[in-house]
Each structure stands twice: as C-alpha cells, then as structure tokens.
C-alpha atoms as a PDB file:
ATOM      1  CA  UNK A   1     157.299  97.967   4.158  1.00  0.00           C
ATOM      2  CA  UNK A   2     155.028  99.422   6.872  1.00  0.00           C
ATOM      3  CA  UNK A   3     151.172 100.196   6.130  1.00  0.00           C
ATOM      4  CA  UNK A   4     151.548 102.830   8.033  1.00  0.00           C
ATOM      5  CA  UNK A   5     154.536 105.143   8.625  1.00  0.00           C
ATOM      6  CA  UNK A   6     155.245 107.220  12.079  1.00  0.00           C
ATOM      7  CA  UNK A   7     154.510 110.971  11.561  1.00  0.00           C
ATOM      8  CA  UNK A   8     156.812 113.549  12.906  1.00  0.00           C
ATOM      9  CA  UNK A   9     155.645 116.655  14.882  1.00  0.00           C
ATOM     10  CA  UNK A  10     157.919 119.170  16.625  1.00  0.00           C
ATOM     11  CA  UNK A  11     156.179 121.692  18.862  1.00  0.00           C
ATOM     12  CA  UNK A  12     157.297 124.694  21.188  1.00  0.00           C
ATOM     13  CA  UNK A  13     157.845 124.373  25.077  1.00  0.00           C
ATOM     14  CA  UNK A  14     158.654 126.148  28.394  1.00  0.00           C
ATOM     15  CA  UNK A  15     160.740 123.593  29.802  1.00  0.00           C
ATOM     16  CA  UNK A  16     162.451 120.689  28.664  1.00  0.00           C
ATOM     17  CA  UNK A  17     162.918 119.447  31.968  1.00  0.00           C
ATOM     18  CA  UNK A  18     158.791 119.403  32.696  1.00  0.00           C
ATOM     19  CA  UNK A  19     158.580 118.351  28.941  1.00  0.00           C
ATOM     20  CA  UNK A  20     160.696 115.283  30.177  1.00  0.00           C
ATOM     21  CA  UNK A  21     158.879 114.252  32.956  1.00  0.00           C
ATOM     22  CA  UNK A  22     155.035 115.004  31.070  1.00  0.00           C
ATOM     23  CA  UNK A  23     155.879 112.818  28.119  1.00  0.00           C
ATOM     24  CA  UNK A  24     158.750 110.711  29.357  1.00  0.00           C
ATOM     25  CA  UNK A  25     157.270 110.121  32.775  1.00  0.00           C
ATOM     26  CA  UNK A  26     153.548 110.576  32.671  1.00  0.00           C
ATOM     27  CA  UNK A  27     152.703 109.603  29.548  1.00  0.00           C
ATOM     28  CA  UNK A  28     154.906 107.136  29.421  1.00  0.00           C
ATOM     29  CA  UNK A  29     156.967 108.057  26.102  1.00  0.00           C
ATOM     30  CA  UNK A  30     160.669 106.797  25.948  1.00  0.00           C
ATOM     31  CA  UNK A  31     163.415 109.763  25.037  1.00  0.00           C
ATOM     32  CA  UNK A  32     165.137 109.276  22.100  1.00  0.00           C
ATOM     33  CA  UNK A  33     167.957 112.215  20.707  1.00  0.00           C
ATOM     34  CA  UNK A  34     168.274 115.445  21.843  1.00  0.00           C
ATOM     35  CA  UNK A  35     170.507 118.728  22.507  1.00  0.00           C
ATOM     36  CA  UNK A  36     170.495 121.687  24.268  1.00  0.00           C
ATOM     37  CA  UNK A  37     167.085 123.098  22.982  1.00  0.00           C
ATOM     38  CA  UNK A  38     165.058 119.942  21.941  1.00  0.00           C
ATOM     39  CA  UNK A  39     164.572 116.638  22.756  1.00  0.00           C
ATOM     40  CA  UNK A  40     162.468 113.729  20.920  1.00  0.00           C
ATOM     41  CA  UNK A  41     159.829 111.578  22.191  1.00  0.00           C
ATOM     42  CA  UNK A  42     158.701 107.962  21.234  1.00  0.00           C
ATOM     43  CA  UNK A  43     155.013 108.908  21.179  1.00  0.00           C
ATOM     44  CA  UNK A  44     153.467 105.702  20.615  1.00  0.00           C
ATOM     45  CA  UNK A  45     155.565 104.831  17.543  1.00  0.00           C
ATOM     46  CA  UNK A  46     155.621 108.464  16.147  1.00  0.00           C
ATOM     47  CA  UNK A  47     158.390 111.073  16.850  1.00  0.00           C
ATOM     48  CA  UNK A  48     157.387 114.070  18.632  1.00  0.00           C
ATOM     49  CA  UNK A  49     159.714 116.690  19.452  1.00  0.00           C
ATOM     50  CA  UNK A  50     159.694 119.084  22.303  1.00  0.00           C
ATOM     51  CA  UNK A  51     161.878 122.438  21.128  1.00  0.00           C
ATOM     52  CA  UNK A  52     162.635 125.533  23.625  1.00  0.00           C
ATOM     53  CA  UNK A  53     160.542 128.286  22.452  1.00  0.00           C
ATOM     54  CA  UNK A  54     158.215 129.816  25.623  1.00  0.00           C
ATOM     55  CA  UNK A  55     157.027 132.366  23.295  1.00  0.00           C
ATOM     56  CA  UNK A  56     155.554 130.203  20.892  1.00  0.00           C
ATOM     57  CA  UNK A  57     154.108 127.698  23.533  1.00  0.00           C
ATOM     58  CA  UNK A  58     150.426 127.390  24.266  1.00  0.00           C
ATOM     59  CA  UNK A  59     146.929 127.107  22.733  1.00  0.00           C
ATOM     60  CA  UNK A  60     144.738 130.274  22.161  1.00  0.00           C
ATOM     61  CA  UNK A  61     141.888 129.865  20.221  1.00  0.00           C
ATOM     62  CA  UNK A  62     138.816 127.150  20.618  1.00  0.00           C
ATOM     63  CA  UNK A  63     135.996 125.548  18.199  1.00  0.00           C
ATOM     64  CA  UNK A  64     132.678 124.277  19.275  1.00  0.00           C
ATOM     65  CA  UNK A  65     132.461 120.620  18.250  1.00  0.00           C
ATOM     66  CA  UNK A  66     129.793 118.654  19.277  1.00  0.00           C
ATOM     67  CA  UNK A  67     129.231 121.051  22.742  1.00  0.00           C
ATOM     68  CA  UNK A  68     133.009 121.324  23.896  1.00  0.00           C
ATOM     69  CA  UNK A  69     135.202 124.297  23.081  1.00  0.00           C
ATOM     70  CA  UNK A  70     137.851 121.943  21.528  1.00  0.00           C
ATOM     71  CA  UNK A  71     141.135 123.544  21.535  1.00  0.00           C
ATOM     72  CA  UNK A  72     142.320 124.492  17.984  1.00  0.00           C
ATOM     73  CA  UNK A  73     145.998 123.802  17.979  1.00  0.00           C
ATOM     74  CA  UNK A  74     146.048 120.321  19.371  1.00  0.00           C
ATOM     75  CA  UNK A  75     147.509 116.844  18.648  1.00  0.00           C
ATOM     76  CA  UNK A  76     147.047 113.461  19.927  1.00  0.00           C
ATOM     77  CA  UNK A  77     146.629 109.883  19.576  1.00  0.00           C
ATOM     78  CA  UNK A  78     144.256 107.403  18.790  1.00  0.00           C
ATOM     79  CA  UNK A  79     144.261 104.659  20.625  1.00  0.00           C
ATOM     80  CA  UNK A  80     142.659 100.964  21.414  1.00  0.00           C
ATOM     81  CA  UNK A  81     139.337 101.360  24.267  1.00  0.00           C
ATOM     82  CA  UNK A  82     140.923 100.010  26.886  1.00  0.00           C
ATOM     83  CA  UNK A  83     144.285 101.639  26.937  1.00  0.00           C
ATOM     84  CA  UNK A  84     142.441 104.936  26.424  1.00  0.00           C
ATOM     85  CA  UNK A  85     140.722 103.779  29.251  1.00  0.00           C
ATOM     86  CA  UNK A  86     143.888 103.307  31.663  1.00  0.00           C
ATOM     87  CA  UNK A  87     145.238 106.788  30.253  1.00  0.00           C
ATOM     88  CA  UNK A  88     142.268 108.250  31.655  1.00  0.00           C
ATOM     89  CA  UNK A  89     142.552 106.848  34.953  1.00  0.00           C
ATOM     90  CA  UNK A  90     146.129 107.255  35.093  1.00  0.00           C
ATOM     91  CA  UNK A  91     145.533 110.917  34.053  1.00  0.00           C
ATOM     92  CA  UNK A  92     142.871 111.252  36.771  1.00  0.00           C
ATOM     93  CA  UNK A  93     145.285 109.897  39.483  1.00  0.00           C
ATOM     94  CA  UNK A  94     148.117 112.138  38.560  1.00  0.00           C
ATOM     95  CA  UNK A  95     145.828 115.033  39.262  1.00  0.00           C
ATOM     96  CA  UNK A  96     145.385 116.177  35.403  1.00  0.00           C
ATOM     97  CA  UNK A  97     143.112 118.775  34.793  1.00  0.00           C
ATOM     98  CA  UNK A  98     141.442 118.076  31.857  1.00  0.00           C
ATOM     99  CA  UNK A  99     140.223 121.074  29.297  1.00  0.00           C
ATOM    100  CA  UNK A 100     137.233 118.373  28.129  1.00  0.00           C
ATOM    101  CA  UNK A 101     136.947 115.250  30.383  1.00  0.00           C
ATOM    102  CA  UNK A 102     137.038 112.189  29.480  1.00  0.00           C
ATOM    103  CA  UNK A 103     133.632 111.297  27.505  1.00  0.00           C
ATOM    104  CA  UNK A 104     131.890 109.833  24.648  1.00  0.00           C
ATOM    105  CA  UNK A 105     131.396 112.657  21.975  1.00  0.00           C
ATOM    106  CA  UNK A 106     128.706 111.968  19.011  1.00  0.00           C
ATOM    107  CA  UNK A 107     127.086 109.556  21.280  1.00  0.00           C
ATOM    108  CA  UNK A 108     124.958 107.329  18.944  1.00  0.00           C
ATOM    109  CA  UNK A 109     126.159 109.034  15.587  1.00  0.00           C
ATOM    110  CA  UNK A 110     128.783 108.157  13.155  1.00  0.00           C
ATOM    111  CA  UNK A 111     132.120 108.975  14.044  1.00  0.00           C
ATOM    112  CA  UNK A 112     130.618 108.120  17.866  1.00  0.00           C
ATOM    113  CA  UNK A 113     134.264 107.942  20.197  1.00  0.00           C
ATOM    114  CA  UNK A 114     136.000 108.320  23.713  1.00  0.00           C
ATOM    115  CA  UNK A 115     137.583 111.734  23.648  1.00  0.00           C
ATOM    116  CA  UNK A 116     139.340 113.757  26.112  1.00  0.00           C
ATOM    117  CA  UNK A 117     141.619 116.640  26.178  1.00  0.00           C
ATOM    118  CA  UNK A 118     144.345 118.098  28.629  1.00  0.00           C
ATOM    119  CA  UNK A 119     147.258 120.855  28.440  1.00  0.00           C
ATOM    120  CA  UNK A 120     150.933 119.797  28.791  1.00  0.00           C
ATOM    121  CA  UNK A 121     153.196 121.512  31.538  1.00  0.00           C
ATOM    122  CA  UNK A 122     153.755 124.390  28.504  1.00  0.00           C
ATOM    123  CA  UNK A 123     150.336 124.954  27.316  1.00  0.00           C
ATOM    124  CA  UNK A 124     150.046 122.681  24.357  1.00  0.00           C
ATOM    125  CA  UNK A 125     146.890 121.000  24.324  1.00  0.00           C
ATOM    126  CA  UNK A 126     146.693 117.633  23.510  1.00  0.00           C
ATOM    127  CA  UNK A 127     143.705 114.641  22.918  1.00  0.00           C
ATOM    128  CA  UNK A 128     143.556 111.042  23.626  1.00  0.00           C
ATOM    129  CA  UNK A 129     140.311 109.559  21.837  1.00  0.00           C
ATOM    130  CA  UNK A 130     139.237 106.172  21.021  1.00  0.00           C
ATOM    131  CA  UNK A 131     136.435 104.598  18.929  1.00  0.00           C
ATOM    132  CA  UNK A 132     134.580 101.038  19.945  1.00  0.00           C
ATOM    133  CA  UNK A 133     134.550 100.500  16.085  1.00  0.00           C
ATOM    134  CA  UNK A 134     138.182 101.676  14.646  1.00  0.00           C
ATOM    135  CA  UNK A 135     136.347 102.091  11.227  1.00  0.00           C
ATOM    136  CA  UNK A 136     134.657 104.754  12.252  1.00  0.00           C
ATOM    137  CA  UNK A 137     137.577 107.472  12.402  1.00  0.00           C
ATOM    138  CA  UNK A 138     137.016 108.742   9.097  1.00  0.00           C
ATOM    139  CA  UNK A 139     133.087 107.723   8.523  1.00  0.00           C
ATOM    140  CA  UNK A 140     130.945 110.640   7.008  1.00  0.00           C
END
C-alpha cells in the first residue's frame, strides 16, 4: 500500500483547449480521461481535473503572507529544489508572468522555502514551492 495516496482536485476553466496545452504542454502533465466538458490531468502523480465553467474560473481575493499578496484560492505542488528550479526557468522562458516570482519566502525562519506563483490561461492561480530541508513543510 502507498504512504501516500494521490489527491484529486477538479477546478473550473475557460477553455479546455488552453487548459490542454497549460497543463498538458507547459507543465508537462500527461492527459488522462475526459469528455465534452472536462478533462483530467496527471499532475505529478495526483489527478487534477479541468471542467468547463468560465463563470466560476479565476482567483479574487489575496492574503499577505510573509510580504506577498498570496492568492487565496490556489493549488500547487511541492516539489524537489532542483526540479522547482527547472520549472522556474522553463516558466521564465515560456514568457509566464508570475503573480509572486520565483523566491525564497521566510528566508532564515522555519518553514524557510522556494515559492512562486502564476495564473493558468483561465485565471486559476497556482504555486510551485520547494524546501532545501523537506521536513520543514509542516514545522511550527
């Protein structure tokens, strides 16, 4: 049996077709099942699935956290340095404007990590973050 099991998240979207080519193409997630008004994602191991709703699309609201007006509806990954690291660049290279740019947030503190966040083609914000030391992510 797994430690860990994948966790499932389905979210609204604009376009299935840019949905498709942000998380199949960009970010590199393979397709798995989908119909008319949805499709599924590989996101790293976890399914994530994009469903046709352009009213419900979008992020609204923000929280200060540590300086940055984090978005509030958000989701993301954690992942090892160094491919948070190539994300980052690749991001960069496709022209991504970021919401928060890639930094270091709680530099020197506990919970210290690599953060960044960046809007999908439908408004749905999402962050990539990373932590040197793993056992860190839920420190207090």
């Amino acid at each position: 049996m797994p430690s860990l099991y994948p966790f499932h998240l389905a979210f609204p979207v604009t376009s299935l077709a840019e949905a498709r080519a942000f998380y199949g193409e960009l970010l590199g997630c393979p397709e798995g099942r989908s119909a008319k008004d949805w499709v599924d994602f590989d996101f790293h191991g976890h399914q994530i699935v994009a469903h046709l709703s352009p009213a419900e699309a979008g992020h609204h609201s923000t929280s200060a956290v540590d300086g940055d007006n984090v978005p509030v509806r958000h989701f993301g990954l954690v992942l090892p340095m160094a491919e948070w690291q190539r994300m980052a660049d690749k991001l960069r290279a496709a022209g991504t404007r970021f919401l928060i740019e890639p930094h270091v947030r709680f530099a020197g503190q506990v919970g210290e990590q690599a953060t960044m966040f960046f809007l999908d083609p439908s408004g749905n914000a999402l962050e990539l973050k990373s932590f040197a030391d793993p056992a860190q992510l839920f420190a207090r």
